[in-house]
PDB file of N, CA and C in Angstrom:
ATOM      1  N   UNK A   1      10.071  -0.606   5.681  1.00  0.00           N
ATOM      2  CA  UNK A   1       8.636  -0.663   5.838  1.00  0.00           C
ATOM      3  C   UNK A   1       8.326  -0.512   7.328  1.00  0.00           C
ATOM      4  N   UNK A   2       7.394   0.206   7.545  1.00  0.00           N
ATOM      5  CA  UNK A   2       6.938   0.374   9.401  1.00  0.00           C
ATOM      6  C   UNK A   2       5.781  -0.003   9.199  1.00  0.00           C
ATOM      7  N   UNK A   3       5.430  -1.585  10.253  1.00  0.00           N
ATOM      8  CA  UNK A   3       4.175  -1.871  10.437  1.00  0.00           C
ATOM      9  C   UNK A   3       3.887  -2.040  11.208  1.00  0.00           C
ATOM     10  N   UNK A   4       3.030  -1.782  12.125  1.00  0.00           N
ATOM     11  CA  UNK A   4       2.291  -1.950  13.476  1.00  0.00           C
ATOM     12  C   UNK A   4       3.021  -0.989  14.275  1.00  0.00           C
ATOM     13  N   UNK A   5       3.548   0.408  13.914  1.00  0.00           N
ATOM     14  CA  UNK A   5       4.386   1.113  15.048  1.00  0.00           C
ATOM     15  C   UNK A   5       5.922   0.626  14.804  1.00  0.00           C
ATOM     16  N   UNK A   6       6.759  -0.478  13.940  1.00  0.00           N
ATOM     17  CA  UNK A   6       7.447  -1.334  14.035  1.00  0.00           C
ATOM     18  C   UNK A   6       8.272  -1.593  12.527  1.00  0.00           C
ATOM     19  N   UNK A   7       9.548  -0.954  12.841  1.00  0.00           N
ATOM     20  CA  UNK A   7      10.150  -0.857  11.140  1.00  0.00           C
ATOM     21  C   UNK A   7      10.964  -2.655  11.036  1.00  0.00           C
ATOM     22  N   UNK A   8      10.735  -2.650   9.734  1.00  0.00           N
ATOM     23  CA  UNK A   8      10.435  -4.043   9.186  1.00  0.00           C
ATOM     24  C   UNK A   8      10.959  -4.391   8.019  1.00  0.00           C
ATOM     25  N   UNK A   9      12.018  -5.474   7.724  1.00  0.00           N
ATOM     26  CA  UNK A   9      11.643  -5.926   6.165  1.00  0.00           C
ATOM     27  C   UNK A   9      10.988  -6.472   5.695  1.00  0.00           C
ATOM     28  N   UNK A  10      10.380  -6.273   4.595  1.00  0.00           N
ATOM     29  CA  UNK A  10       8.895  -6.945   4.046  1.00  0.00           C
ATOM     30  C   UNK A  10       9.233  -6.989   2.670  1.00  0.00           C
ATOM     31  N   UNK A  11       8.881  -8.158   2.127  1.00  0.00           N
ATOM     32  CA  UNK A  11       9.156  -8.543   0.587  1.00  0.00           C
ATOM     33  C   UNK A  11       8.116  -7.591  -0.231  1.00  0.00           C
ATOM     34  N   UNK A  12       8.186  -7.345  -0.958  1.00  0.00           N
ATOM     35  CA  UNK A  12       6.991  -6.263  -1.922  1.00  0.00           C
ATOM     36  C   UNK A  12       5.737  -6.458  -1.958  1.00  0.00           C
ATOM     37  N   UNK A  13       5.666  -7.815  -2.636  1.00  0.00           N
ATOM     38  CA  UNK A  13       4.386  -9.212  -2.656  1.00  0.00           C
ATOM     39  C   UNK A  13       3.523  -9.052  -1.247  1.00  0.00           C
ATOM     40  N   UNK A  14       4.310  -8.984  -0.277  1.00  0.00           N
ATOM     41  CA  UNK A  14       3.484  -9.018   1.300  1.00  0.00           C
ATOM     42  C   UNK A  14       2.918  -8.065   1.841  1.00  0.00           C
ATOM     43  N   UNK A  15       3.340  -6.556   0.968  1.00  0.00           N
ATOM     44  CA  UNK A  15       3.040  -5.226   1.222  1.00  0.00           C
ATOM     45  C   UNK A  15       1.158  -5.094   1.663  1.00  0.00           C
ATOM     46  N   UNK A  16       0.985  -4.950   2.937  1.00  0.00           N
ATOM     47  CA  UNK A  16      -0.731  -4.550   3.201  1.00  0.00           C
ATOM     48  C   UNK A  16      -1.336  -3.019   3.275  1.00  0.00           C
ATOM     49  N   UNK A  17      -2.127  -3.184   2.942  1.00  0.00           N
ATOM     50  CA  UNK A  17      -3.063  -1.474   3.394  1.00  0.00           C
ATOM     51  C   UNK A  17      -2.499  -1.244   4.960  1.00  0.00           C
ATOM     52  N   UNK A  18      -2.301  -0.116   5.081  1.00  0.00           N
ATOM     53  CA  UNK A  18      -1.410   0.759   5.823  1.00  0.00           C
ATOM     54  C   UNK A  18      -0.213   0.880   6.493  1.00  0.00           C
ATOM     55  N   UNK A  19       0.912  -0.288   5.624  1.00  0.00           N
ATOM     56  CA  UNK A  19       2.036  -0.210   5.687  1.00  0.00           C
ATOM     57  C   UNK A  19       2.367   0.999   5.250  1.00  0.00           C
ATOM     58  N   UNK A  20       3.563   1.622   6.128  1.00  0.00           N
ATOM     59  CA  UNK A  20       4.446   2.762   5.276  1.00  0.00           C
ATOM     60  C   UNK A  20       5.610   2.448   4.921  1.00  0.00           C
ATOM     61  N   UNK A  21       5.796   2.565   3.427  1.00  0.00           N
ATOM     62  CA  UNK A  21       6.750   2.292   2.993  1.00  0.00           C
ATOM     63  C   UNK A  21       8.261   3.822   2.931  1.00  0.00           C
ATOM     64  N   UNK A  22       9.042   3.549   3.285  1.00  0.00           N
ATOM     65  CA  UNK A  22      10.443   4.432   3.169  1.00  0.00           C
ATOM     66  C   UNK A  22      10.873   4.396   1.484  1.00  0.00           C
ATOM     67  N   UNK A  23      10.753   5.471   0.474  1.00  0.00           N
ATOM     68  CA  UNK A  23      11.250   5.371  -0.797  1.00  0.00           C
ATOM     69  C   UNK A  23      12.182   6.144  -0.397  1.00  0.00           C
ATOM     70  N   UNK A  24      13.135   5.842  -1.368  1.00  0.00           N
ATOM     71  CA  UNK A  24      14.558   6.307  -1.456  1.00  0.00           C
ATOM     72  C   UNK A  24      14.671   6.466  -3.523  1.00  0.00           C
ATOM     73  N   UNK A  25      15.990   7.223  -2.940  1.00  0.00           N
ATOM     74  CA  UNK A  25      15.764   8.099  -4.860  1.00  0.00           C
ATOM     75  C   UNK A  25      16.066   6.843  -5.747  1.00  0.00           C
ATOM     76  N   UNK A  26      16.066   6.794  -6.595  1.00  0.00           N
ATOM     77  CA  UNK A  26      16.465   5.166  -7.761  1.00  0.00           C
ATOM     78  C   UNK A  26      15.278   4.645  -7.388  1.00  0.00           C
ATOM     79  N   UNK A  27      14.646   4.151  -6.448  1.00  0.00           N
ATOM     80  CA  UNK A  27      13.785   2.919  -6.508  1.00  0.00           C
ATOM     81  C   UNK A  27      12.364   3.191  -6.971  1.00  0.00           C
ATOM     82  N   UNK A  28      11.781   1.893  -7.673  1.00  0.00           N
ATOM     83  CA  UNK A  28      10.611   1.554  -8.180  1.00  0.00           C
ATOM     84  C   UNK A  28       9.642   1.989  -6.762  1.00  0.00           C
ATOM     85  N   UNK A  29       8.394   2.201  -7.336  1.00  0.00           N
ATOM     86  CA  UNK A  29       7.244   2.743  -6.401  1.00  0.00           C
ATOM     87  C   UNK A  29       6.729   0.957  -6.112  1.00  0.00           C
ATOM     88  N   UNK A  30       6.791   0.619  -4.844  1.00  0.00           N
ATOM     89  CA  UNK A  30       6.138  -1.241  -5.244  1.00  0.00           C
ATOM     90  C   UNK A  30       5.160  -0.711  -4.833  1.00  0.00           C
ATOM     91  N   UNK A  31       3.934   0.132  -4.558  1.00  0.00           N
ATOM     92  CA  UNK A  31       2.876  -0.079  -4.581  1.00  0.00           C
ATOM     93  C   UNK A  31       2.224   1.634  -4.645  1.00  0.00           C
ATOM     94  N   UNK A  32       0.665   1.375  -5.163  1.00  0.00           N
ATOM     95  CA  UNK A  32       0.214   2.925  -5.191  1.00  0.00           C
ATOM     96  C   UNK A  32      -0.101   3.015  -3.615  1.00  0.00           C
ATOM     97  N   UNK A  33       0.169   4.439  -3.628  1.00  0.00           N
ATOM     98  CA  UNK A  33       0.249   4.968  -2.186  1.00  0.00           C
ATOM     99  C   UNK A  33       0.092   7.101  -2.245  1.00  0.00           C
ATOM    100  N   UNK A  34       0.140   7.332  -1.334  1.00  0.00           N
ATOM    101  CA  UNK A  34      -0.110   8.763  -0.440  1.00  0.00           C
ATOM    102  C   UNK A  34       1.366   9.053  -0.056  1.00  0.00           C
ATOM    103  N   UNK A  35       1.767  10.116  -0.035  1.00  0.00           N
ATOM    104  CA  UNK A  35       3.235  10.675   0.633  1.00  0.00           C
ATOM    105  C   UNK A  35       2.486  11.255   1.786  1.00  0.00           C
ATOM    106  N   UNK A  36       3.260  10.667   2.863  1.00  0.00           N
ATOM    107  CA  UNK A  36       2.891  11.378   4.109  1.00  0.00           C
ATOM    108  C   UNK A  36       3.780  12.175   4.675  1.00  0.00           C
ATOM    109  N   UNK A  37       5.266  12.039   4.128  1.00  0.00           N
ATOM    110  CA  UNK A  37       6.087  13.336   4.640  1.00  0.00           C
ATOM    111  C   UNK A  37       7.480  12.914   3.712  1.00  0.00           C
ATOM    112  N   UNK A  38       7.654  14.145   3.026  1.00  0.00           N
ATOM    113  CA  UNK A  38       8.929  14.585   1.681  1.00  0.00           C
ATOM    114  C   UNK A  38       9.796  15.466   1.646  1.00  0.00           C
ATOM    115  N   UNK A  39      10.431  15.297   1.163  1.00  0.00           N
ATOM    116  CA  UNK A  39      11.416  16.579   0.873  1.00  0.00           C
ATOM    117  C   UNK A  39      11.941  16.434  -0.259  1.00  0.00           C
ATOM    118  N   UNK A  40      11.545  17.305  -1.259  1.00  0.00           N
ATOM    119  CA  UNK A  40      12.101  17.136  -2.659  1.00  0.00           C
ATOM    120  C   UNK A  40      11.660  15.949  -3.447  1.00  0.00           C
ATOM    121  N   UNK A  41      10.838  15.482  -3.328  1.00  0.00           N
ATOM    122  CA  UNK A  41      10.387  14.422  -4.126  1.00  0.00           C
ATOM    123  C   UNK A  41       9.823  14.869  -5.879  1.00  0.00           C
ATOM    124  N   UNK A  42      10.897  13.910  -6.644  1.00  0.00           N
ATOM    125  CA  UNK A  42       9.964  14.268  -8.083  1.00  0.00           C
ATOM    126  C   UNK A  42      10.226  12.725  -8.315  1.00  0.00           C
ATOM    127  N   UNK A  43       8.715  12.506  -9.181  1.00  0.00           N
ATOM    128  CA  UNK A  43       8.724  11.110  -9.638  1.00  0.00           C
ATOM    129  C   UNK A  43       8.631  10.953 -11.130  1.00  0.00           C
ATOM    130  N   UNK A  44       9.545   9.736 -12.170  1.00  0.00           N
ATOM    131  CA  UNK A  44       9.155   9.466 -13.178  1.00  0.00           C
ATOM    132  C   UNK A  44       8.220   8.530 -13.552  1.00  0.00           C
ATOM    133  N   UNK A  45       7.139   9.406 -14.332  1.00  0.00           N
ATOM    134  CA  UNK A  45       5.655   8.280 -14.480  1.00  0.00           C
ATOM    135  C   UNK A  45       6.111   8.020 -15.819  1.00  0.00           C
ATOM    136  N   UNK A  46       6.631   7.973 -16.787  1.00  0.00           N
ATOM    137  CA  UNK A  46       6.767   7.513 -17.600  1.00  0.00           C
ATOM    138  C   UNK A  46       6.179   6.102 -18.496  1.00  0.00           C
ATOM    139  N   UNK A  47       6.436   5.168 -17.453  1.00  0.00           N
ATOM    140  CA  UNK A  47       6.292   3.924 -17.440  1.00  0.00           C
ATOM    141  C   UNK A  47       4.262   3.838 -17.317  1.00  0.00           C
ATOM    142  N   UNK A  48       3.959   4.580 -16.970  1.00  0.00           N
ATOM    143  CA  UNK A  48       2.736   4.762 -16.623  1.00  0.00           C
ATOM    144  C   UNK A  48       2.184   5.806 -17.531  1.00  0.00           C
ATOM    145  N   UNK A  49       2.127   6.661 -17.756  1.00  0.00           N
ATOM    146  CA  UNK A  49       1.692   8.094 -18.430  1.00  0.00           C
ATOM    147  C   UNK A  49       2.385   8.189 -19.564  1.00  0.00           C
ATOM    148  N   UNK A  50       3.602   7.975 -20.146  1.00  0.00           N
ATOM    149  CA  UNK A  50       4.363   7.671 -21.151  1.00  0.00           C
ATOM    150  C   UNK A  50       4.794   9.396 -21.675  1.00  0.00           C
ATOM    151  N   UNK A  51       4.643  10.298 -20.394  1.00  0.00           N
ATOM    152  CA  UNK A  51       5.103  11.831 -20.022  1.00  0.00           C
ATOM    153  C   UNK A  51       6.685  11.225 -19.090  1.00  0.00           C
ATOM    154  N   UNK A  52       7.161  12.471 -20.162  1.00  0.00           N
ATOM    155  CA  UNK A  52       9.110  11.827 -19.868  1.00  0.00           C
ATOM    156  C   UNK A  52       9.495  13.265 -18.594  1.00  0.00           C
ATOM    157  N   UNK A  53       8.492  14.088 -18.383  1.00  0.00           N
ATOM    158  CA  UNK A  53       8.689  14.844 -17.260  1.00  0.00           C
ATOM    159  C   UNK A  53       8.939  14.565 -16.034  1.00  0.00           C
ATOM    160  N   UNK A  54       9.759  15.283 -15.254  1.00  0.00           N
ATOM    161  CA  UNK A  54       9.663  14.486 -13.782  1.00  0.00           C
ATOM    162  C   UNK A  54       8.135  15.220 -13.157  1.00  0.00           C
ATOM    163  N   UNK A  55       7.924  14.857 -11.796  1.00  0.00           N
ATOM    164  CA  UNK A  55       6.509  15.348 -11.178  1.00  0.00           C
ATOM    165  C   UNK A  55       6.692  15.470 -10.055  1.00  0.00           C
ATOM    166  N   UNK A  56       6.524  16.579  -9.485  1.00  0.00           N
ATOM    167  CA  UNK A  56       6.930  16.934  -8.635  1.00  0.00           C
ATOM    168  C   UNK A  56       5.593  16.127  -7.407  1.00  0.00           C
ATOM    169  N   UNK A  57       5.900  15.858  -6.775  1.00  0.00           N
ATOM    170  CA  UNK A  57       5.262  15.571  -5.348  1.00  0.00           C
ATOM    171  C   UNK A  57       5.759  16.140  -3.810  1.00  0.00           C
ATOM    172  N   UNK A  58       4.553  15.667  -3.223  1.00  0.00           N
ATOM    173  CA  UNK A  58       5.000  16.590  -1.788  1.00  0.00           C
ATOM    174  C   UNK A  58       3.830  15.867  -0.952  1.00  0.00           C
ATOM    175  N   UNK A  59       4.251  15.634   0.339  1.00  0.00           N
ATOM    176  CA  UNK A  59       2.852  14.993   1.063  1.00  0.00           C
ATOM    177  C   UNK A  59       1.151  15.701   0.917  1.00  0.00           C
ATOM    178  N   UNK A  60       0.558  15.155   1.436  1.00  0.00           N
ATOM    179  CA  UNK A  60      -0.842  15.549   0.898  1.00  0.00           C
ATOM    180  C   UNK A  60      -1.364  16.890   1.491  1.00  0.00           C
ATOM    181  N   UNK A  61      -1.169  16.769   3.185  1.00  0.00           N
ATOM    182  CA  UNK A  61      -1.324  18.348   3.526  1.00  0.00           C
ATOM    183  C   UNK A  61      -1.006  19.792   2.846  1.00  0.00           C
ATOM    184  N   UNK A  62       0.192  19.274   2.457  1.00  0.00           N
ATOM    185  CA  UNK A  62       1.158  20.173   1.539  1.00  0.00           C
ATOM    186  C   UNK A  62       0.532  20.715   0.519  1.00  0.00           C
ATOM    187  N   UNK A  63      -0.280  19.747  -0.358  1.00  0.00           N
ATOM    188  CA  UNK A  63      -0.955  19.480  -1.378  1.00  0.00           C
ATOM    189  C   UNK A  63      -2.124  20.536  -1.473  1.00  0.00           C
ATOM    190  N   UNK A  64      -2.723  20.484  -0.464  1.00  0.00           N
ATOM    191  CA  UNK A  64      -4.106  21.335   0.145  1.00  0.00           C
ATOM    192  C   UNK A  64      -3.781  22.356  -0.008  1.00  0.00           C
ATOM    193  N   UNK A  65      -4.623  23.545  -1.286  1.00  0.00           N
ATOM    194  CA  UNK A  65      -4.585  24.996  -1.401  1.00  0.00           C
ATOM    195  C   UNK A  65      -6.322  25.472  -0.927  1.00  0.00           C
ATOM    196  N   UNK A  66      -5.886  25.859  -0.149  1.00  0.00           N
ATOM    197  CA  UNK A  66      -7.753  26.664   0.478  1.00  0.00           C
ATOM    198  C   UNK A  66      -7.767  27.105  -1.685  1.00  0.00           C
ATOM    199  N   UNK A  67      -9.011  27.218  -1.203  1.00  0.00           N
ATOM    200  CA  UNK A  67     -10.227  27.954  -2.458  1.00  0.00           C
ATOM    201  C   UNK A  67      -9.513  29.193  -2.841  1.00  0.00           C
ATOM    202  N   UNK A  68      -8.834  29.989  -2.459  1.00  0.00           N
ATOM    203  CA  UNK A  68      -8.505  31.258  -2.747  1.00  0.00           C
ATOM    204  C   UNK A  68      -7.209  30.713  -3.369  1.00  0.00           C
ATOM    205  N   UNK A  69      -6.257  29.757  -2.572  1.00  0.00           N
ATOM    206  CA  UNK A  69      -5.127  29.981  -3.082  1.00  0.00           C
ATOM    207  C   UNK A  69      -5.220  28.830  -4.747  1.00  0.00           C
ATOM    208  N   UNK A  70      -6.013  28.550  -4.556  1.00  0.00           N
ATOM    209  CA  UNK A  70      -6.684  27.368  -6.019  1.00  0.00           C
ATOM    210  C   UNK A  70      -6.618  28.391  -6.938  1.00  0.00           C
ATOM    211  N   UNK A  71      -7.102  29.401  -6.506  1.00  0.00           N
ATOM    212  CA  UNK A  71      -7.503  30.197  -7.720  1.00  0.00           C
ATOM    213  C   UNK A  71      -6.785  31.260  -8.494  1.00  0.00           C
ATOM    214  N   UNK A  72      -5.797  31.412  -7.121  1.00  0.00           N
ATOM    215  CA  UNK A  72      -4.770  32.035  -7.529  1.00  0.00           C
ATOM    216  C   UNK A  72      -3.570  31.472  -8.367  1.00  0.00           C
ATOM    217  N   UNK A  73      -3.349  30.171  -7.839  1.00  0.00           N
ATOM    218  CA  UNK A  73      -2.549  29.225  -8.985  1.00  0.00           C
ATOM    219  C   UNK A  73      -3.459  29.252 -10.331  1.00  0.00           C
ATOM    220  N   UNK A  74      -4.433  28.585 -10.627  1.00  0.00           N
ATOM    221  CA  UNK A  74      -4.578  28.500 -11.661  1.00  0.00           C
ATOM    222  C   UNK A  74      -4.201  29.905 -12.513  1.00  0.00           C
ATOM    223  N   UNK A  75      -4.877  31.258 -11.593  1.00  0.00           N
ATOM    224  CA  UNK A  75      -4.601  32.262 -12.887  1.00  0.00           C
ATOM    225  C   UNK A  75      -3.328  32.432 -13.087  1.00  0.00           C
ATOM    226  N   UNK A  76      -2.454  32.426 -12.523  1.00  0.00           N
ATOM    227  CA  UNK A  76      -0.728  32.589 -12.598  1.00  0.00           C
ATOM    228  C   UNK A  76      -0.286  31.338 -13.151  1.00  0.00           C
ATOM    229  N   UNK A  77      -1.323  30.369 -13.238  1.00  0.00           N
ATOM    230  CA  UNK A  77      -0.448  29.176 -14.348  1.00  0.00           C
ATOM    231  C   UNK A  77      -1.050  29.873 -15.721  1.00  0.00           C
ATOM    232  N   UNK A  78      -2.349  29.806 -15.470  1.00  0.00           N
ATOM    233  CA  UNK A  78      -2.592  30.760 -16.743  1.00  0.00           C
ATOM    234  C   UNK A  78      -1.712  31.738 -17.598  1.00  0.00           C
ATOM    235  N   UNK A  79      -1.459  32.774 -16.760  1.00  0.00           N
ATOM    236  CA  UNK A  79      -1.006  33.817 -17.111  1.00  0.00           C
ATOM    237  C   UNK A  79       0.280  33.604 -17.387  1.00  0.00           C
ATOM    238  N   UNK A  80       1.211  32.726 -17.386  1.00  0.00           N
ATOM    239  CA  UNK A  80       2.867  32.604 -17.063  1.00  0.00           C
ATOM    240  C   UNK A  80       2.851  31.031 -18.108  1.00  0.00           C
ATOM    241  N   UNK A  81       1.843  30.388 -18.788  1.00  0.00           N
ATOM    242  CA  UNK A  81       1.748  29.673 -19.593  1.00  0.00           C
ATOM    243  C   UNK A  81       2.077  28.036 -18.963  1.00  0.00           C
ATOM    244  N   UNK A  82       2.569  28.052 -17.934  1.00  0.00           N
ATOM    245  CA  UNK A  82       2.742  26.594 -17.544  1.00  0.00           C
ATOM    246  C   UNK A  82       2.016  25.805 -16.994  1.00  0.00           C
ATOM    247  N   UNK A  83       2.118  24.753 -17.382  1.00  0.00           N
ATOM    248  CA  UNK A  83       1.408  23.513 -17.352  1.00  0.00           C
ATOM    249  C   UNK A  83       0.525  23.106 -15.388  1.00  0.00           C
ATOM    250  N   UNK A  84       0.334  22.158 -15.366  1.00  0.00           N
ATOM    251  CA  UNK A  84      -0.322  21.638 -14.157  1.00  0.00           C
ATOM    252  C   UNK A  84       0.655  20.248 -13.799  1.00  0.00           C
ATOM    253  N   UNK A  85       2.021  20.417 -14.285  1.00  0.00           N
ATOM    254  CA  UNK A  85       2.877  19.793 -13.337  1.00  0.00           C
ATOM    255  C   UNK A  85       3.887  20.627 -12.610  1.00  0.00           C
ATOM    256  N   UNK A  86       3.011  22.031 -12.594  1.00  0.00           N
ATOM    257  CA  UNK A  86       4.083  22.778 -11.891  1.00  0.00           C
ATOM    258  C   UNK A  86       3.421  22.537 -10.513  1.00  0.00           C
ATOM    259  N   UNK A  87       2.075  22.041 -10.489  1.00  0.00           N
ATOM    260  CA  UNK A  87       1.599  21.719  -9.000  1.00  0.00           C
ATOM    261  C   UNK A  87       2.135  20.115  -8.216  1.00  0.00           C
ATOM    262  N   UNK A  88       2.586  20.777  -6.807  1.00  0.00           N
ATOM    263  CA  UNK A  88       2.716  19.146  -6.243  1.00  0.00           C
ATOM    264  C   UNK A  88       1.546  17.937  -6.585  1.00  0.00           C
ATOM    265  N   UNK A  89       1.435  16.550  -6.088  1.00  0.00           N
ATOM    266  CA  UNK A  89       0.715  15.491  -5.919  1.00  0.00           C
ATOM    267  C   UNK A  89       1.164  14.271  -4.867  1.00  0.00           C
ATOM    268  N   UNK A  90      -0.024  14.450  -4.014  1.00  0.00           N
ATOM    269  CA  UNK A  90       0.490  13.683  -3.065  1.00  0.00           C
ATOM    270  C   UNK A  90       0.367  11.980  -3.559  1.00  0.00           C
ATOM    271  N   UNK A  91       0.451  11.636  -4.887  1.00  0.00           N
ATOM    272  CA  UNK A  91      -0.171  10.171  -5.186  1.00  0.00           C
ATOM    273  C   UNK A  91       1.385  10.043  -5.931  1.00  0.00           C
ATOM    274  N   UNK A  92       1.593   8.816  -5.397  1.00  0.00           N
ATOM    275  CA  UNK A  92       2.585   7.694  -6.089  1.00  0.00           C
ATOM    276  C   UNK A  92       2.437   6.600  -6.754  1.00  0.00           C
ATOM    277  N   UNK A  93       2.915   6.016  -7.851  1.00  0.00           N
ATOM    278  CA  UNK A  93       1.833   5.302  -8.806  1.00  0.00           C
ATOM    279  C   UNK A  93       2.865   4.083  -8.631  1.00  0.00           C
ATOM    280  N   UNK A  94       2.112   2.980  -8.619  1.00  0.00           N
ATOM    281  CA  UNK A  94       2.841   1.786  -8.450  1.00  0.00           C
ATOM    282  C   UNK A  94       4.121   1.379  -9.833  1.00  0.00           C
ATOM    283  N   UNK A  95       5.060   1.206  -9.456  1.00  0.00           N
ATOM    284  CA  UNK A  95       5.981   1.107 -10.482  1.00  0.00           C
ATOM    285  C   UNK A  95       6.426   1.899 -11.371  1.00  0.00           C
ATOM    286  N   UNK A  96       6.457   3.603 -10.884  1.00  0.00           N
ATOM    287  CA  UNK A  96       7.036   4.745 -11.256  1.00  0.00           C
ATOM    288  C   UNK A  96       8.288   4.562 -10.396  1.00  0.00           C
TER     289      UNK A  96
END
């Protein structure tokens, strides 16, 4: 956990608004949160959504398609039949 500029152990329970938390692969999400920087991240919501897919995520900038490129995904999800977890999400759900 890095808080105040300052990496930290912090029990889960003590976790505050704008701690950043470090996830690592295996572990539970202890709180909902924003990815601010990833590499390869897929999460199981299962437990939440009761969808046995993984989900792909990626920090939020990442996330951001200008208007043109919005539109261009959708028609090529369209057109190529797949779903809307082929798009990243910068949201992590508490206890995924």
């Amino acid at each position: 956990m890095i808080r105040n500029g300052k990496e930290e152990v912090i029990h889960h329970n003590n976790i505050q608004v704008g701690d950043v938390c470090k996830i690592k692969a295996g572990m539970n999400i202890p709180v909902d949160g924003i990815i601010i920087h990833s590499s390869g991240v897929q999460c199981n919501e299962a437990a939440m959504t009761g969808e046995s897919d993984e989900l792909k995520k990626d920090a939020q900038e990442n996330c951001k398609l200008r208007e043109q490129e919005k539109l261009a995904e959708l028609a090529y999800l369209k057109s190529n039949a797949k779903g809307p977890h082929d798009l990243p999400s910068p949201v992590l759900l508490s206890g995924t």
